[in-house]
Protein backbone atom coordinates (compact mmCIF):
# COMPACT_ATOMS: atom_id res chain seq x y z
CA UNK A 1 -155.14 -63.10 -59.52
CA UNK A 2 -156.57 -60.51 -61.61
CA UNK A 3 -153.79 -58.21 -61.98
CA UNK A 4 -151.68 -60.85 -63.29
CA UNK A 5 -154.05 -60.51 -67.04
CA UNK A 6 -153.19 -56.74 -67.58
CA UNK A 7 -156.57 -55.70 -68.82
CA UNK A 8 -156.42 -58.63 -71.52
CA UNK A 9 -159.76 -61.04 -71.80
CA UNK A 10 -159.52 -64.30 -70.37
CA UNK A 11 -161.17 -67.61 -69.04
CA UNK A 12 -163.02 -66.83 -65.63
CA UNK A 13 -163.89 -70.20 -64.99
CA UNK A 14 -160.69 -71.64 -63.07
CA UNK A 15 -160.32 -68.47 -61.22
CA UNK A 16 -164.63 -68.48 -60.33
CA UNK A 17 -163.61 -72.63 -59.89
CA UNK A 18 -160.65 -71.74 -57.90
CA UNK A 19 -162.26 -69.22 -55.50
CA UNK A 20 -165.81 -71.41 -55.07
CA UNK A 21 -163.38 -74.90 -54.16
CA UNK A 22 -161.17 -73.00 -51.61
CA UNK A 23 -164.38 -71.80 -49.37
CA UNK A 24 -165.63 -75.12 -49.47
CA UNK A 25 -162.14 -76.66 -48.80
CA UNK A 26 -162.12 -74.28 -45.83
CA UNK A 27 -165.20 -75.46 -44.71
CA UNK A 28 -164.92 -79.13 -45.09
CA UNK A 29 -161.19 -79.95 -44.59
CA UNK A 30 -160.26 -76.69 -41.88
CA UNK A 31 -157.82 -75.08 -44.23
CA UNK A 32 -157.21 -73.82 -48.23
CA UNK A 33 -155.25 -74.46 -50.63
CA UNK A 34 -153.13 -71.92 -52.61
CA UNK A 35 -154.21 -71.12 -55.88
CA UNK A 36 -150.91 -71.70 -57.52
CA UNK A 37 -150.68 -75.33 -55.62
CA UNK A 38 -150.05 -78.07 -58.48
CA UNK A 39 -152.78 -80.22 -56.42
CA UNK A 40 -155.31 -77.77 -55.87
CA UNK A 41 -154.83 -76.81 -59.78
CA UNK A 42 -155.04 -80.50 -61.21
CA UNK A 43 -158.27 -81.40 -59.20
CA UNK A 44 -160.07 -78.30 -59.96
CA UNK A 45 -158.90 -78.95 -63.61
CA UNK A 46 -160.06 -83.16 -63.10
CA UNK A 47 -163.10 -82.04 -61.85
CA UNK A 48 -164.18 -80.19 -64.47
CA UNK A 49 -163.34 -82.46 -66.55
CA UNK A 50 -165.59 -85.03 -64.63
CA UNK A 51 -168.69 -82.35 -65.12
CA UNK A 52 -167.77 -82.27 -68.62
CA UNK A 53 -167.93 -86.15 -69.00
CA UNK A 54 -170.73 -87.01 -66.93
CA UNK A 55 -172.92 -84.67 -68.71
CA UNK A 56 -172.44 -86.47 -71.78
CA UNK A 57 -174.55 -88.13 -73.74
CA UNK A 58 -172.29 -91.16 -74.84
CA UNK A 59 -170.96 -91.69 -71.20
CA UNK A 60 -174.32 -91.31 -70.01
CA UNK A 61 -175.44 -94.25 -71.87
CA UNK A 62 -172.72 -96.71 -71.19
CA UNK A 63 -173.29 -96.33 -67.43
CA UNK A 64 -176.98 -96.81 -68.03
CA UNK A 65 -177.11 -99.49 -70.68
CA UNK A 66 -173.76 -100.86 -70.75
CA UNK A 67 -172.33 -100.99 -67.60
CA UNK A 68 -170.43 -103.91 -68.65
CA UNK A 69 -168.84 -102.21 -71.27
CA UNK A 70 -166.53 -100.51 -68.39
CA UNK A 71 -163.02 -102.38 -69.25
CA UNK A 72 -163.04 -100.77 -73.32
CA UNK A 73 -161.12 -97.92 -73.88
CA UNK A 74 -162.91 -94.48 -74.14
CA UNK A 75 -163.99 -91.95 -72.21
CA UNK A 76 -165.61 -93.03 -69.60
CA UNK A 77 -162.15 -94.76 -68.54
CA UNK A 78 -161.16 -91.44 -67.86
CA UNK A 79 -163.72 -90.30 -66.04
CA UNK A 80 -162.73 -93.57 -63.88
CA UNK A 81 -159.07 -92.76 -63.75
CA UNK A 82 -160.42 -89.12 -62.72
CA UNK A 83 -162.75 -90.74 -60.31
CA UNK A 84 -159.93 -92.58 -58.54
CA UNK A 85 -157.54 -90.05 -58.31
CA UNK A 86 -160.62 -87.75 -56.42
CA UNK A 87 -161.01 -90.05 -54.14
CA UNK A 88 -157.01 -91.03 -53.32
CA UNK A 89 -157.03 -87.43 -52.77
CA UNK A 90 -159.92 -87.31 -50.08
CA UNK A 91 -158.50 -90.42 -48.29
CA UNK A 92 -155.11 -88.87 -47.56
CA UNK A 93 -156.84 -85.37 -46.23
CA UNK A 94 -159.68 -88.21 -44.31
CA UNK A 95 -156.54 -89.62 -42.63
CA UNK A 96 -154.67 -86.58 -41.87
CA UNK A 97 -158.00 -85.30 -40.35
CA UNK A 98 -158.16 -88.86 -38.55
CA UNK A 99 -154.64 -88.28 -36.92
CA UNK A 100 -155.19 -84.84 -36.48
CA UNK A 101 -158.07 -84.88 -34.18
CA UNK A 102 -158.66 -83.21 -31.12
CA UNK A 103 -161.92 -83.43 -29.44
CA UNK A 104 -161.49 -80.04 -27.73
CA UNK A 105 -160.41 -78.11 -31.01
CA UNK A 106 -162.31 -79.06 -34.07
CA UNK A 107 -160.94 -77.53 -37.42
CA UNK A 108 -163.22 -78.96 -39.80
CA UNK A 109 -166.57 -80.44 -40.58
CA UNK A 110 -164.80 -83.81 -41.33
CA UNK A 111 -163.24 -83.40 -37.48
CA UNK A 112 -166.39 -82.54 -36.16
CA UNK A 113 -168.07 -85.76 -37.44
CA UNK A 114 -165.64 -88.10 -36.89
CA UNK A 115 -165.51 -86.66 -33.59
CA UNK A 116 -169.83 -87.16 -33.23
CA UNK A 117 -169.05 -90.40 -34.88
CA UNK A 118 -166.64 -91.48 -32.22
CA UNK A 119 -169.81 -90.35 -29.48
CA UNK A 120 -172.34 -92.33 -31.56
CA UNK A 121 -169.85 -95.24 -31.79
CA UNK A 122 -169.14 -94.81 -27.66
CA UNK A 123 -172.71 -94.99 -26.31
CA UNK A 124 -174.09 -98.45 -26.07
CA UNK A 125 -177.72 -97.08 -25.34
CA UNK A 126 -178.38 -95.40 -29.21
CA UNK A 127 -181.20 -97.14 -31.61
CA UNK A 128 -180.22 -97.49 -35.16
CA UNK A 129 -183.05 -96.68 -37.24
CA UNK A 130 -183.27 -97.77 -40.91
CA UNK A 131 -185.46 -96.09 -43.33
């Protein structure tokens, strides 16, 4: 919190970071996270980091040009390792959310389409249409 810096300058980004992930936590997975929560504090932090990468010129051009070049060391290893970590993340909350549900009391957006998904998936009548 603000308080905490007595007056004294500091980075605004994690806190801005902080604030901006927890409403869209909210909104997406039905509940936040406290900002002093290791978790919520190393994927904020791994995100940026991501941002930081992808913007980058040389990781930019390995993914375009060299795409083979993905098993040498560097940074766009990290950005892997970074990558993977997101997304072990997301498929713990995806199958708490999965367990969780209760058709007649949605928390989240990620409840309320699994629970449209589990309609679509139900009705034998619906047209798939591919674009």
């Amino acid at each position: 919190s603000l308080c905490c810096f007595l007056g004294q300058p500091f980075e605004t980004t994690i806190l801005t970071n902080g604030a901006v992930a927890n409403v869209i936590c909210s909104i997406l997975l039905g509940n936040r996270f406290n900002y002093d929560d290791q978790t919520f504090v190393n994927l904020i932090r791994i995100i940026n980091e991501n941002i930081r990468l992808a913007i980058s010129p040389t990781l930019q051009l390995i993914n375009f040009l060299f795409p083979f070049l993905d098993f040498l060391p560097g940074k766009h290893r990290t950005f892997l390792s970074n990558e993977e970590i997101i997304r072990t993340f997301l498929r713990k909350i995806l199958k708490e959310n999965r367990q969780d549900l209760n058709i007649d009391s949605v928390r989240s957006f990620i409840q309320a389409f699994m629970v449209k998904q589990q309609e679509v998936n139900n009705n034998n009548n619906i047209i798939v249409i591919l674009a």
